[in-house]
N, C-alpha and C. Protein backbone atom coordinates (compact mmCIF):
# COMPACT_ATOMS: atom_id res chain seq x y z
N UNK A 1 0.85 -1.18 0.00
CA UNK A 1 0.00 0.00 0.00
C UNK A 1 0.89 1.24 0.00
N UNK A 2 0.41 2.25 -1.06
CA UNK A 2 1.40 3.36 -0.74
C UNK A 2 1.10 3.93 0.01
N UNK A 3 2.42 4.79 0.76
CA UNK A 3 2.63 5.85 1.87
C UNK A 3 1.71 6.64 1.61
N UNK A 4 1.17 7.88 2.19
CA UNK A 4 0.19 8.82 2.46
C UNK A 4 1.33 10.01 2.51
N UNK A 5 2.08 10.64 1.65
CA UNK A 5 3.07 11.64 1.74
C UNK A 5 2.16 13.38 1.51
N UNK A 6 2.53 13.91 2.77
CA UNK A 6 2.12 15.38 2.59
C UNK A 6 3.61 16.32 2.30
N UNK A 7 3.04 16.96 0.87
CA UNK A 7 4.13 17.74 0.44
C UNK A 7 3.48 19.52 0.91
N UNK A 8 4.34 19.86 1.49
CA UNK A 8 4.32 21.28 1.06
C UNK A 8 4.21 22.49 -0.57
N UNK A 9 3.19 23.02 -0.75
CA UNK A 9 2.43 23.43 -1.75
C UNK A 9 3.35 23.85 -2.13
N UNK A 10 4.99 24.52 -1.83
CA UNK A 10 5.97 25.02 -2.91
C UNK A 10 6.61 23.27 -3.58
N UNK A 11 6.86 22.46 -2.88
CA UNK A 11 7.13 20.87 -3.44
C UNK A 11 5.85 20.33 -4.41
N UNK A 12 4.63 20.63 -3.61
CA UNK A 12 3.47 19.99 -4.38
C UNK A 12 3.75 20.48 -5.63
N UNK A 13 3.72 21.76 -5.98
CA UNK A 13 3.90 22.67 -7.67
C UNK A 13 5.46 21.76 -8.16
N UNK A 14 6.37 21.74 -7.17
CA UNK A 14 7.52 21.41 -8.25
C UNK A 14 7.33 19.92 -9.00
N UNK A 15 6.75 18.96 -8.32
CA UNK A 15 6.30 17.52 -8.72
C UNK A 15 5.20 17.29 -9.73
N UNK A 16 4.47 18.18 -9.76
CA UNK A 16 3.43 18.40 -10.70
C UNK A 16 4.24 19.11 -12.19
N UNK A 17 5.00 20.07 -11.70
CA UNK A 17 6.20 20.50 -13.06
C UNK A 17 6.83 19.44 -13.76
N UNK A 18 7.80 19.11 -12.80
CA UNK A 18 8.65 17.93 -13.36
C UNK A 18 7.78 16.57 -14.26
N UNK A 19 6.55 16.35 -13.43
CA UNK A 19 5.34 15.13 -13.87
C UNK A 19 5.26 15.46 -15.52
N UNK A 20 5.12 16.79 -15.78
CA UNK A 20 4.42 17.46 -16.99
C UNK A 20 5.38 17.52 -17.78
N UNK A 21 7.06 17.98 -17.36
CA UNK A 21 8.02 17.89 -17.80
C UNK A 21 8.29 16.90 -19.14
N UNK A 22 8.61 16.65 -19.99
CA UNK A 22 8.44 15.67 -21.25
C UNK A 22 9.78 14.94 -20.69
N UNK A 23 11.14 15.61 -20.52
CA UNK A 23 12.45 15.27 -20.78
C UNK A 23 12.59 14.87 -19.09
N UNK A 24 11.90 15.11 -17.91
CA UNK A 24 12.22 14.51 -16.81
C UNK A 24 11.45 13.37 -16.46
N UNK A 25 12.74 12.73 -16.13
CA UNK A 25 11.75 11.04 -15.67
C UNK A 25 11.49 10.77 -14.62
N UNK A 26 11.21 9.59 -14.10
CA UNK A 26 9.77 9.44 -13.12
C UNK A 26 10.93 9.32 -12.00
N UNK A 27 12.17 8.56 -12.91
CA UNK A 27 13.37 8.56 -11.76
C UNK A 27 13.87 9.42 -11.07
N UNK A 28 13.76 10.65 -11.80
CA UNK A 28 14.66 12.05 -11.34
C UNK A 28 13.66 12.57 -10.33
N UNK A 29 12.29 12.20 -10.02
CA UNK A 29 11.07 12.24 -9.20
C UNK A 29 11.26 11.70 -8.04
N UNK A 30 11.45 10.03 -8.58
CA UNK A 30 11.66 9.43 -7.60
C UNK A 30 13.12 9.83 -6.54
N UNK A 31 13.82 10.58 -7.04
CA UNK A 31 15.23 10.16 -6.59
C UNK A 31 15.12 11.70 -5.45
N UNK A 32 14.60 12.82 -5.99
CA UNK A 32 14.53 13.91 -5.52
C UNK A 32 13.21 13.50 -4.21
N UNK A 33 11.72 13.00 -4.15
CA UNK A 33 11.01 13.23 -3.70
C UNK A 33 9.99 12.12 -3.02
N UNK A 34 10.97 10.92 -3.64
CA UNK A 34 10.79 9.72 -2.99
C UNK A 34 9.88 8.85 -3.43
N UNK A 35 8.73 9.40 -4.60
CA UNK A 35 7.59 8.86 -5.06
C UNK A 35 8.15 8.01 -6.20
N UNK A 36 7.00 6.62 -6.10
CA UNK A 36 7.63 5.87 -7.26
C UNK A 36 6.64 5.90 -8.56
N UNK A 37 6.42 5.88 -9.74
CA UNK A 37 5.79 5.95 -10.85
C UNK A 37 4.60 5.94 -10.64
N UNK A 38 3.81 5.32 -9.86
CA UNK A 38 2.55 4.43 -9.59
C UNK A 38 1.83 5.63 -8.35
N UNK A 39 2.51 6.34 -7.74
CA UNK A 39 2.45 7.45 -6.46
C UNK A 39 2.74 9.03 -7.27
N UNK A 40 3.44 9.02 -8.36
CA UNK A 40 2.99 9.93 -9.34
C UNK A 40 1.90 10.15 -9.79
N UNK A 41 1.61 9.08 -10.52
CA UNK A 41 0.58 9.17 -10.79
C UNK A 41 -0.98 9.84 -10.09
N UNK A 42 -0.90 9.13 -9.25
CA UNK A 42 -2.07 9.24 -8.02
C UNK A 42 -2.13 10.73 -7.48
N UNK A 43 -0.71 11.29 -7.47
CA UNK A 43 -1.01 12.57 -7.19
C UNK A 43 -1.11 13.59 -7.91
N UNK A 44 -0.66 13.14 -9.45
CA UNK A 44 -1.57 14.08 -10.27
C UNK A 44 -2.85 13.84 -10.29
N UNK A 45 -3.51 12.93 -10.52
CA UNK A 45 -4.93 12.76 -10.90
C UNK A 45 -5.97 13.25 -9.62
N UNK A 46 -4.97 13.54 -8.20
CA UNK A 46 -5.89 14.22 -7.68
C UNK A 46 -5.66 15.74 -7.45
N UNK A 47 -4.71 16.24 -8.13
CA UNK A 47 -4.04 17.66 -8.30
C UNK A 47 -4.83 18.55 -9.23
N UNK A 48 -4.70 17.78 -10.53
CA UNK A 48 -5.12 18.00 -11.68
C UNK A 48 -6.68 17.87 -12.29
N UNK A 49 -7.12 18.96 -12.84
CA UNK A 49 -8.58 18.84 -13.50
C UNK A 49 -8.62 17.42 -14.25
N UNK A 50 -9.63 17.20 -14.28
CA UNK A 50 -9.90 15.46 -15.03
C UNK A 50 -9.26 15.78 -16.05
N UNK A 51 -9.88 16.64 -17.01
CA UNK A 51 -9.33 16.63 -18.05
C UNK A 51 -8.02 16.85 -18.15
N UNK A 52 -6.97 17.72 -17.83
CA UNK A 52 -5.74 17.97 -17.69
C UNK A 52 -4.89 16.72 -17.40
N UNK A 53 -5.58 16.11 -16.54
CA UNK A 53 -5.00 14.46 -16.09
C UNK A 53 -5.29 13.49 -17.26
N UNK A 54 -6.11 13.59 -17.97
CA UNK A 54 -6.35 12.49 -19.10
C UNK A 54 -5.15 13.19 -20.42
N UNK A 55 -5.33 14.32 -20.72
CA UNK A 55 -4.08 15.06 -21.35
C UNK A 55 -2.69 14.46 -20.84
N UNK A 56 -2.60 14.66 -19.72
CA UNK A 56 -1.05 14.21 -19.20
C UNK A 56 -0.75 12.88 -19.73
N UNK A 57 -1.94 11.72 -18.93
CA UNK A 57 -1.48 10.52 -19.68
C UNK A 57 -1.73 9.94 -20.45
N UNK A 58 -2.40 10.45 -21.70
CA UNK A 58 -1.76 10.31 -23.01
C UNK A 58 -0.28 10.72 -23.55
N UNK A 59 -0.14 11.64 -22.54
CA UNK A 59 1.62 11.95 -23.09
C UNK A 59 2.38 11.13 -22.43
N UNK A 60 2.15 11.02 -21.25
CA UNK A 60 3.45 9.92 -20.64
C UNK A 60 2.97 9.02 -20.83
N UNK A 61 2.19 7.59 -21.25
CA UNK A 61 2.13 6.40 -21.65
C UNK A 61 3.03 6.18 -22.46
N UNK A 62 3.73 4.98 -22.28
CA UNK A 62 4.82 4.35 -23.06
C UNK A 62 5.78 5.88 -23.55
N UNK A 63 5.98 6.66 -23.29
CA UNK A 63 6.95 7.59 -23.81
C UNK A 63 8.21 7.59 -23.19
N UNK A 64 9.36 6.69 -23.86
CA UNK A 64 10.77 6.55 -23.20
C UNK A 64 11.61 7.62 -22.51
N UNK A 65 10.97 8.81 -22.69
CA UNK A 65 11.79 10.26 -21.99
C UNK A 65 11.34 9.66 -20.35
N UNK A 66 10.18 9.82 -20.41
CA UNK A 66 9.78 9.36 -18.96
C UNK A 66 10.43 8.50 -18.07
N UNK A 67 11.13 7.40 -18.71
CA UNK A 67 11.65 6.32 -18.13
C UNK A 67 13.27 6.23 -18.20
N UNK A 68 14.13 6.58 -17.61
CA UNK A 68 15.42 6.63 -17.42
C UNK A 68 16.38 5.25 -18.15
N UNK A 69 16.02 3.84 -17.95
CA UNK A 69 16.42 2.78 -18.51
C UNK A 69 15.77 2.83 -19.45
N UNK A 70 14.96 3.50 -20.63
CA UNK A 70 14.71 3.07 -22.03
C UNK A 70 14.88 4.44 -22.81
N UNK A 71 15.73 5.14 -22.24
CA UNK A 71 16.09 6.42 -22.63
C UNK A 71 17.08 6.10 -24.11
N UNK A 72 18.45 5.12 -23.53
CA UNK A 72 19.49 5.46 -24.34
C UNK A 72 20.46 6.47 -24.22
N UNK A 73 20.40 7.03 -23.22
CA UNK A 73 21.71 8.10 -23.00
C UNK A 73 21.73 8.11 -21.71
N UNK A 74 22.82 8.81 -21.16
CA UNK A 74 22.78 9.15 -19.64
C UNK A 74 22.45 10.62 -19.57
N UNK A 75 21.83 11.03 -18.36
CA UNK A 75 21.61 12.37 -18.19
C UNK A 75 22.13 12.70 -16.82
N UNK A 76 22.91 13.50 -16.89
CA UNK A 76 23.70 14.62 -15.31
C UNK A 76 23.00 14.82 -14.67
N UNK A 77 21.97 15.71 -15.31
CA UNK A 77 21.14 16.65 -14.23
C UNK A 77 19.72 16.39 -14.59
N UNK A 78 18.83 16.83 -13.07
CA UNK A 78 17.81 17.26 -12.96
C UNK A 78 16.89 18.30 -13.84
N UNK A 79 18.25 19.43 -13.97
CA UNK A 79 17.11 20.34 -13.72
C UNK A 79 17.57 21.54 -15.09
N UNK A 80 16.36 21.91 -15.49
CA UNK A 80 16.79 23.17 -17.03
C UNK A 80 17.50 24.02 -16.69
N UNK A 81 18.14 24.29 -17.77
CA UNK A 81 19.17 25.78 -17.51
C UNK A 81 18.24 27.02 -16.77
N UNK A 82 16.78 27.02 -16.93
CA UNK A 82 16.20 28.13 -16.83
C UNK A 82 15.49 28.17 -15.74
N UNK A 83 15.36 26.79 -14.82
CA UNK A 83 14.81 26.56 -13.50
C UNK A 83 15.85 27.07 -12.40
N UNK A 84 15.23 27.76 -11.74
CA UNK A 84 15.85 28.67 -10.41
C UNK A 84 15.60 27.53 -9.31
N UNK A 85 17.03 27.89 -8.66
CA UNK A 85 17.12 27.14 -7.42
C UNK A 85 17.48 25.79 -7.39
């Protein structure tokens, strides 16, 4: 059963970013915030307008950016040149 994790509303916005993010994966999520793919999920769909949530996962289904082992490259970092902090 998953954990019951309360994020603070400046964390809640950054996990919901990164979720939406195309080029960040569920790993760089997991690794920063502890949630695993399946606990992503769950907390967009109760974050997010229905519709906005059915939008999202049509984009991340099967899309290899999402997933760190079916990428094909290694990636350094987290985070865009243009993200503060």
């Amino acid at each position: 059963m998953p954990r019951k994790a309360k994020f603070p509303p400046d964390q809640l916005d950054r996990i919901i970013q990164m979720a939406w993010e195309d080029r960040t994966t569920f790993d760089a999520i997991r690794e920063q915030f502890g949630l695993q793919p399946g606990e992503v999920i769950k907390l967009m769909r109760a974050n997010l307008k229905p519709r906005s949530f059915r939008l999202w996962r049509q984009r991340t289904v099967g899309r290899t950016t999402k997933h760190l082992q079916k990428r094909g490259f290694v990636v350094g970092r987290f985070r865009c040149p243009s993200q503060r902090g």
